[in-house]
PDB file of N, CA and C in Angstrom:
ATOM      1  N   UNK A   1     134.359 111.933  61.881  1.00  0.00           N
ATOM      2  CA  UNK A   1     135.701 111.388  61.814  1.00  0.00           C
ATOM      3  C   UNK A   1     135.694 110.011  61.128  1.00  0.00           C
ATOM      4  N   UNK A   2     134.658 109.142  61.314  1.00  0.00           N
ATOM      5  CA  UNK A   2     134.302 107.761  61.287  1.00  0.00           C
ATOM      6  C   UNK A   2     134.311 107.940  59.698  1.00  0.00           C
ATOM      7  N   UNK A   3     133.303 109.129  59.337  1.00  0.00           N
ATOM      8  CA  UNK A   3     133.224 108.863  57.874  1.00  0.00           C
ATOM      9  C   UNK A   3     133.748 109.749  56.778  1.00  0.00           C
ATOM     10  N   UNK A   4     134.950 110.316  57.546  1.00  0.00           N
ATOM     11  CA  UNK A   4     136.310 110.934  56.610  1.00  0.00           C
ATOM     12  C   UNK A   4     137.119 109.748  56.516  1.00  0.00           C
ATOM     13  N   UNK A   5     137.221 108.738  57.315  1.00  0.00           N
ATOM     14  CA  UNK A   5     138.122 107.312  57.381  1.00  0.00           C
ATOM     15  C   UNK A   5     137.842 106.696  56.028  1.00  0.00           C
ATOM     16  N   UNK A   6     136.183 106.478  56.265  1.00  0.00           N
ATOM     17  CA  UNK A   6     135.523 105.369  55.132  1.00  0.00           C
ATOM     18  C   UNK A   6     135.880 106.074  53.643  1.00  0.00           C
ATOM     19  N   UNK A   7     135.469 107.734  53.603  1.00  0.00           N
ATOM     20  CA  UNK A   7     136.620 108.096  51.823  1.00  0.00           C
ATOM     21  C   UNK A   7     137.637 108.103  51.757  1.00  0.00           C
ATOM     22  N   UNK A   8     138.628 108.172  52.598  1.00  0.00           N
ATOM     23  CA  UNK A   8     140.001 107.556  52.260  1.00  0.00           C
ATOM     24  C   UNK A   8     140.150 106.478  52.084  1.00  0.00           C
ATOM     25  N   UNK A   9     139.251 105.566  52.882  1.00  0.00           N
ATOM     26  CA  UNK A   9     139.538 103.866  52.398  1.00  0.00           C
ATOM     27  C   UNK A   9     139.158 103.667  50.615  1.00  0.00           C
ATOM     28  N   UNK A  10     137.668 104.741  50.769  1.00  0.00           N
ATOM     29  CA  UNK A  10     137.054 104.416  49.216  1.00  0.00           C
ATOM     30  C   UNK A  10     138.225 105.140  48.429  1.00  0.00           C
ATOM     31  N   UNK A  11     138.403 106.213  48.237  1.00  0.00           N
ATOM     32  CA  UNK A  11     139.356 106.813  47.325  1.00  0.00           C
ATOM     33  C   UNK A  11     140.638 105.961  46.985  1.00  0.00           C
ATOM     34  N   UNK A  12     141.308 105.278  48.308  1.00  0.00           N
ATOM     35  CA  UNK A  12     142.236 104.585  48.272  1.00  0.00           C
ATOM     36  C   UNK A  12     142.046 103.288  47.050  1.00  0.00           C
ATOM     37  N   UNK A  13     140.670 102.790  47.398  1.00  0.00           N
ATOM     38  CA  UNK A  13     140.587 101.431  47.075  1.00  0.00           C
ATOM     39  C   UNK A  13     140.345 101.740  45.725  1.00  0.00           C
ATOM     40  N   UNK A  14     139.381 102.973  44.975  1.00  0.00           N
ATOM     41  CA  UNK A  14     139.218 103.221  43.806  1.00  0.00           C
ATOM     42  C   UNK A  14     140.293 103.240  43.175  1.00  0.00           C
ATOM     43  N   UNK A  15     141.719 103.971  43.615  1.00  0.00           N
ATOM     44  CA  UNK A  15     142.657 104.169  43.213  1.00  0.00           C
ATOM     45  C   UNK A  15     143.784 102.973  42.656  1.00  0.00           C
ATOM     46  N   UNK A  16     143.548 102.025  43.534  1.00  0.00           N
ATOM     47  CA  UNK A  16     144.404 100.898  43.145  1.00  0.00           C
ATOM     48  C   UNK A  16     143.506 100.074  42.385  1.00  0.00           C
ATOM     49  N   UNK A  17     142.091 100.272  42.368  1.00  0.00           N
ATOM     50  CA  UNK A  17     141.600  99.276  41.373  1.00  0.00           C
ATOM     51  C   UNK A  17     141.881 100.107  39.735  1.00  0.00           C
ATOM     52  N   UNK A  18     141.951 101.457  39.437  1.00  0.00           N
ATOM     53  CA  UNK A  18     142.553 102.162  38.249  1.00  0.00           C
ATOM     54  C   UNK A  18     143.718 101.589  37.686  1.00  0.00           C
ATOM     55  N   UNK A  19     144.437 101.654  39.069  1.00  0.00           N
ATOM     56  CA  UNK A  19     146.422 100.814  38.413  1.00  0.00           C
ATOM     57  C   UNK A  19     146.085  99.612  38.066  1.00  0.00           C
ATOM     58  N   UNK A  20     145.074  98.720  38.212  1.00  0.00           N
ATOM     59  CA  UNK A  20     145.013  97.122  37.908  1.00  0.00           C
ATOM     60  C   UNK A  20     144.473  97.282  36.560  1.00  0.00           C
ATOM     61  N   UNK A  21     143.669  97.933  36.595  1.00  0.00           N
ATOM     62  CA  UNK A  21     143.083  97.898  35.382  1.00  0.00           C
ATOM     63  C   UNK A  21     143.903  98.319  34.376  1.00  0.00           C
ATOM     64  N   UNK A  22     144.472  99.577  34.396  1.00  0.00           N
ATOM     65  CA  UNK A  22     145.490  99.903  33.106  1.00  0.00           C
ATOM     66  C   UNK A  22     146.908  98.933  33.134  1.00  0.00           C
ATOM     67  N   UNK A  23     147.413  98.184  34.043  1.00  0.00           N
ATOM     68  CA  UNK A  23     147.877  97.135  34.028  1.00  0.00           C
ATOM     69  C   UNK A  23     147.482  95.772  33.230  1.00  0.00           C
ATOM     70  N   UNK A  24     146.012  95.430  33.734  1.00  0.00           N
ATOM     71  CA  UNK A  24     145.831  94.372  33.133  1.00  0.00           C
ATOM     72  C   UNK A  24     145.293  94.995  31.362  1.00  0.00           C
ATOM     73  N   UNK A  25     145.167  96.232  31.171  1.00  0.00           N
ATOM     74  CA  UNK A  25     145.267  96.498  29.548  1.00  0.00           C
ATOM     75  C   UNK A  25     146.572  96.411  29.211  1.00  0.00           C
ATOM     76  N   UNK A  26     147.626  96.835  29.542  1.00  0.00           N
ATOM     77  CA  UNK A  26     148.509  96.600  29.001  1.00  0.00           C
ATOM     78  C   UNK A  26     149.221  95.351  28.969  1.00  0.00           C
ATOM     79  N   UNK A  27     148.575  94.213  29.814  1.00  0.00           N
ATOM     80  CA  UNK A  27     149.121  92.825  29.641  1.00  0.00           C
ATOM     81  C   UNK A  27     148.029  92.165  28.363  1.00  0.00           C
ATOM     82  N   UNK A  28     147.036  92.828  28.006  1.00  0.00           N
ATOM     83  CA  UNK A  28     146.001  92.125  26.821  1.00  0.00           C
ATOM     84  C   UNK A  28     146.853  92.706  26.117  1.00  0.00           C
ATOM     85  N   UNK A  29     146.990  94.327  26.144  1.00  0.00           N
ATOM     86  CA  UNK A  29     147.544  94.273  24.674  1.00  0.00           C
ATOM     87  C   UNK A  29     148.963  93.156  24.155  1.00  0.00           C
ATOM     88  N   UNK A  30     149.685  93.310  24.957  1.00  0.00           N
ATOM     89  CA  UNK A  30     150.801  92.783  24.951  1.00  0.00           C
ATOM     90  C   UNK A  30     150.665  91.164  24.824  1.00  0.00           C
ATOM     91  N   UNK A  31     149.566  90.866  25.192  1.00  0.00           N
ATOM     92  CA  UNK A  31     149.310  89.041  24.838  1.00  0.00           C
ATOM     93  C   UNK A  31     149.095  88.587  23.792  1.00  0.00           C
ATOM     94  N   UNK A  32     147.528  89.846  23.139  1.00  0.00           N
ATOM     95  CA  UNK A  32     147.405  89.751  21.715  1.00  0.00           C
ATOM     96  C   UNK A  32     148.234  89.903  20.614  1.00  0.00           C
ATOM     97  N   UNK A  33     148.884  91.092  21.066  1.00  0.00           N
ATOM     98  CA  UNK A  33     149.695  91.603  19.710  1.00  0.00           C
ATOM     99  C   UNK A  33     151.063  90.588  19.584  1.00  0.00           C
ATOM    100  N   UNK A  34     151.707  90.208  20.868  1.00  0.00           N
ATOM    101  CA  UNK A  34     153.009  89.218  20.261  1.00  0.00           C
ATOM    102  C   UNK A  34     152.035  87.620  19.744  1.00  0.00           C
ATOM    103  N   UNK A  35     150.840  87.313  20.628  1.00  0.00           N
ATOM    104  CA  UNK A  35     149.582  86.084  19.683  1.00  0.00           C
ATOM    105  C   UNK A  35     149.842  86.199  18.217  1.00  0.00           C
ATOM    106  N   UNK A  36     149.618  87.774  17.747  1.00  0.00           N
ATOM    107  CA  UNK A  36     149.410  87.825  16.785  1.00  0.00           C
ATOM    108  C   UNK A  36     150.663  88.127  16.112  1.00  0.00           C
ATOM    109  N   UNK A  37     151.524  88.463  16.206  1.00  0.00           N
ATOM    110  CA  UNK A  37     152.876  88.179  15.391  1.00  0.00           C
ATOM    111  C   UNK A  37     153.380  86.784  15.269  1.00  0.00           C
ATOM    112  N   UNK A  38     152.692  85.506  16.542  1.00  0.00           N
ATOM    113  CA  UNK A  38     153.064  84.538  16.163  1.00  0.00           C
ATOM    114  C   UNK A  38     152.469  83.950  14.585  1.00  0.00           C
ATOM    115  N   UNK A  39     151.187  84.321  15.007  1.00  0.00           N
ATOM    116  CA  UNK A  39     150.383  83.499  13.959  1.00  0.00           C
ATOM    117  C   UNK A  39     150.591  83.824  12.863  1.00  0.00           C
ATOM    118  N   UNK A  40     150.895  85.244  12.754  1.00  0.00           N
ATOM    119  CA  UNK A  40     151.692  86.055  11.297  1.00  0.00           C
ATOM    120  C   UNK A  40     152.617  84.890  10.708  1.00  0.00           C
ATOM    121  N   UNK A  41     153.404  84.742  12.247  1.00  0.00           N
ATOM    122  CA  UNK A  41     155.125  84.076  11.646  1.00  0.00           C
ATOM    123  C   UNK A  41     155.221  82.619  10.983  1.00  0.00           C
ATOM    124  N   UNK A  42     153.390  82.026  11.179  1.00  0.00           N
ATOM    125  CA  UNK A  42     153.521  81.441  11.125  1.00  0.00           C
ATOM    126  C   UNK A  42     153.391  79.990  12.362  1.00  0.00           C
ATOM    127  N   UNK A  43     153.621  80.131  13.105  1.00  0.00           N
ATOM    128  CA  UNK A  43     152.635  79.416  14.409  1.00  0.00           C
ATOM    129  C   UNK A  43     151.129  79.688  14.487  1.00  0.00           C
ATOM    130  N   UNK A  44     150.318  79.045  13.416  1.00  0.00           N
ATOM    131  CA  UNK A  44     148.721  79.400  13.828  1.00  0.00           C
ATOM    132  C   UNK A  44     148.276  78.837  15.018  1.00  0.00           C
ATOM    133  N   UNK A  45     148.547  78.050  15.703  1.00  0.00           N
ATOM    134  CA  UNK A  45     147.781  77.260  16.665  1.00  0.00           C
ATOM    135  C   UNK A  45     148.715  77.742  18.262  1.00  0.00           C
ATOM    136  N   UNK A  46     149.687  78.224  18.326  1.00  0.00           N
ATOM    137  CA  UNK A  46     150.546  78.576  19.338  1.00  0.00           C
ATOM    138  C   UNK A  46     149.660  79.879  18.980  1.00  0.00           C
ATOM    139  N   UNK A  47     149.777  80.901  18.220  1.00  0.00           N
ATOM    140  CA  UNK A  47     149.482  81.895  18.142  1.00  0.00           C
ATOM    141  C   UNK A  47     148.285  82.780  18.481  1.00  0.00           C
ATOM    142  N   UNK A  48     146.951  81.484  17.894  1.00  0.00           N
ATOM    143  CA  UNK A  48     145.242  81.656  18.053  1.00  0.00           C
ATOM    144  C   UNK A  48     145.364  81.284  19.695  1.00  0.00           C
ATOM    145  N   UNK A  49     146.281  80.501  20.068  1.00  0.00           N
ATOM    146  CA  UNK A  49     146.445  79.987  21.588  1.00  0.00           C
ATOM    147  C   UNK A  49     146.679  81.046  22.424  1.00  0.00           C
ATOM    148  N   UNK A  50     147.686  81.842  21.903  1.00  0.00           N
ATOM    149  CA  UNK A  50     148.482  82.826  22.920  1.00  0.00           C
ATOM    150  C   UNK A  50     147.281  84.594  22.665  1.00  0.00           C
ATOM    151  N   UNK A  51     146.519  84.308  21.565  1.00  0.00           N
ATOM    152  CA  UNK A  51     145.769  85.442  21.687  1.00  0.00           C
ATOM    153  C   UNK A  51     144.603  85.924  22.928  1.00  0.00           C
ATOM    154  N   UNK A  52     144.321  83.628  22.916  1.00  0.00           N
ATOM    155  CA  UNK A  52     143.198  84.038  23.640  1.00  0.00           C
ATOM    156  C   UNK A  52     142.927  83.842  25.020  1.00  0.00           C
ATOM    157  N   UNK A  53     144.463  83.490  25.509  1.00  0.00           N
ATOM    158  CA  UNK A  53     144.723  83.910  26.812  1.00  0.00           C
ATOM    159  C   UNK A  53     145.248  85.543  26.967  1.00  0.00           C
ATOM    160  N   UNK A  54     145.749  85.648  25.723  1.00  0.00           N
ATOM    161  CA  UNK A  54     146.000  87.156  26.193  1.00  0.00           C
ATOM    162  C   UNK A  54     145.382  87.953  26.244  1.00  0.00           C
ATOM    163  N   UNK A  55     144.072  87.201  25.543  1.00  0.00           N
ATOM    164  CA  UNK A  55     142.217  88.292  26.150  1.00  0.00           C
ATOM    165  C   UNK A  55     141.973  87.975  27.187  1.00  0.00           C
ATOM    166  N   UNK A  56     142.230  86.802  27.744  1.00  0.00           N
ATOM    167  CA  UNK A  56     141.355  86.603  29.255  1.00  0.00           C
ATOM    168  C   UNK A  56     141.970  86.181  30.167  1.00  0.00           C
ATOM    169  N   UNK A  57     143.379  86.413  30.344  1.00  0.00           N
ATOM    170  CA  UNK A  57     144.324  86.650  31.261  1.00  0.00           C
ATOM    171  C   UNK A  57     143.903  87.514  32.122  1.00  0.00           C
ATOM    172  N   UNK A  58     143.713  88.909  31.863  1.00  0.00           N
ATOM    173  CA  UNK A  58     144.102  89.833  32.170  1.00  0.00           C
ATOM    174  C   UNK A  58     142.506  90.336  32.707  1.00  0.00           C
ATOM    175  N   UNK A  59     141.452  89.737  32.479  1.00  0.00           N
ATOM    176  CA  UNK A  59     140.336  89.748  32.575  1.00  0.00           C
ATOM    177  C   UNK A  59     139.802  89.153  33.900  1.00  0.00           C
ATOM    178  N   UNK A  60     140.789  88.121  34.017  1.00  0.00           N
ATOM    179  CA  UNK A  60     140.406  87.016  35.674  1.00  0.00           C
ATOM    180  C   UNK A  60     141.386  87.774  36.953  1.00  0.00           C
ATOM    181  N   UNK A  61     142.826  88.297  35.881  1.00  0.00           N
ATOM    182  CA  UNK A  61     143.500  89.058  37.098  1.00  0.00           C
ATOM    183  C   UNK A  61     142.778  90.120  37.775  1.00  0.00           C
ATOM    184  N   UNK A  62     141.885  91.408  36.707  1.00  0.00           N
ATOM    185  CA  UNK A  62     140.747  91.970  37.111  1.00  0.00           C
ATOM    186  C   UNK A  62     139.899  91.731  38.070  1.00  0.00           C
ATOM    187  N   UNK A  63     139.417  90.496  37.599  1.00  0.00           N
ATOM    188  CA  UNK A  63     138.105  89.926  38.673  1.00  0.00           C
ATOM    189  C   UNK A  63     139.111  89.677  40.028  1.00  0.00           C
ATOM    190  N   UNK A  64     139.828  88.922  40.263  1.00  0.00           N
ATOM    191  CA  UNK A  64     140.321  88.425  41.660  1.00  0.00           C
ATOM    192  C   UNK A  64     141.165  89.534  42.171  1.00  0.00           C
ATOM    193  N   UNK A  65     141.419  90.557  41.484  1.00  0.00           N
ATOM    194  CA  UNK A  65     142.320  91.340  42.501  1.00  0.00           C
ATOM    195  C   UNK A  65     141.188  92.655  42.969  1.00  0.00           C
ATOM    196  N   UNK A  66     140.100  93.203  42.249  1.00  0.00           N
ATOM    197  CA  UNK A  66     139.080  93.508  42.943  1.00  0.00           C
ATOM    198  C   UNK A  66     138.460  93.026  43.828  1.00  0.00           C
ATOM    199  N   UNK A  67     138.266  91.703  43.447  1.00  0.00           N
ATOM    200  CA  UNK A  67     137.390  91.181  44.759  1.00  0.00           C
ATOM    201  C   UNK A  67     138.315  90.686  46.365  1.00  0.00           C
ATOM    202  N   UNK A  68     139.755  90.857  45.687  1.00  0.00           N
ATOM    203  CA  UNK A  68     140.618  91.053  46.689  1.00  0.00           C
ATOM    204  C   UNK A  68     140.769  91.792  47.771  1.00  0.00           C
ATOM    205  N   UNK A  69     140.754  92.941  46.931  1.00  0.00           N
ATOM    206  CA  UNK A  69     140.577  94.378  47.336  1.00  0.00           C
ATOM    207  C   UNK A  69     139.642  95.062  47.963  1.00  0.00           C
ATOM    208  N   UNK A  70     138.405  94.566  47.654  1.00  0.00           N
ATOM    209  CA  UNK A  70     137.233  94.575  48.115  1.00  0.00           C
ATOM    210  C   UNK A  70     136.538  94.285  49.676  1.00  0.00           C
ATOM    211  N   UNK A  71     136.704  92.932  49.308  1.00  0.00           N
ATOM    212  CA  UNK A  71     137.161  92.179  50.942  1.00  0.00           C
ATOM    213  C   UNK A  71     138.472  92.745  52.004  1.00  0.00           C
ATOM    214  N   UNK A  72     139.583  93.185  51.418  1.00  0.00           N
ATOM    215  CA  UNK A  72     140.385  94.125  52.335  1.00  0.00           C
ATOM    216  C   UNK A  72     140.358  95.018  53.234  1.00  0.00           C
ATOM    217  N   UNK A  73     139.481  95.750  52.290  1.00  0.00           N
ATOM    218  CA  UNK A  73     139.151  96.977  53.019  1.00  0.00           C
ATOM    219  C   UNK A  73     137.307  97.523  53.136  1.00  0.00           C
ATOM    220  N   UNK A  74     136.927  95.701  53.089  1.00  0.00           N
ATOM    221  CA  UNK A  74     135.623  96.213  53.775  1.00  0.00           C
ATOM    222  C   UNK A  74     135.684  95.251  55.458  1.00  0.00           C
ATOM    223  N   UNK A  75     137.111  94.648  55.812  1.00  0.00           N
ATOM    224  CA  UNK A  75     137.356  94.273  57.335  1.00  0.00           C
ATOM    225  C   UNK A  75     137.648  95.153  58.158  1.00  0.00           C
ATOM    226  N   UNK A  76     137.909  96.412  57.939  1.00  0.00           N
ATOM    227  CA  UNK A  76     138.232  97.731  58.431  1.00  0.00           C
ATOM    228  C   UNK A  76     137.142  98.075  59.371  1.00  0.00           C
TER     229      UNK A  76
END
């Protein structure tokens, strides 16, 4: 019983770390690509700026909401 609990916790926890992740891809893409229409438009330095948080934005949200997650549901 004890350890039908622990794969629902794992399945669970695998599961929401999937939604973060295709989340935080779709916030890179979305950082880079308007980055990069700035710098197109003409803002190089707003633009090279906004690219390269919009690479590693989404990279730290990764790290801390796993290790969030992690710790959650290993107090169980």
């Amino acid at each position: 019983m004890i350890f039908m609990f622990h794969i629902d916790v794992y399945l669970k926890m695998k599961r929401r770390q999937k939604y973060i992740v295709w989340a935080a891809v779709f916030l890179a893409c979305l950082g880079i690509s308007s980055g990069a229409v700035m710098y197109i438009n003409g803002a190089h330095g707003l633009g090279l700026t906004w690219v390269i948080l919009g690479g590693l934005v989404p990279i730290l949200i990764i790290i801390t909401t796993v290790k969030n997650l992690n710790s959650y549901y290993s107090k169980g």
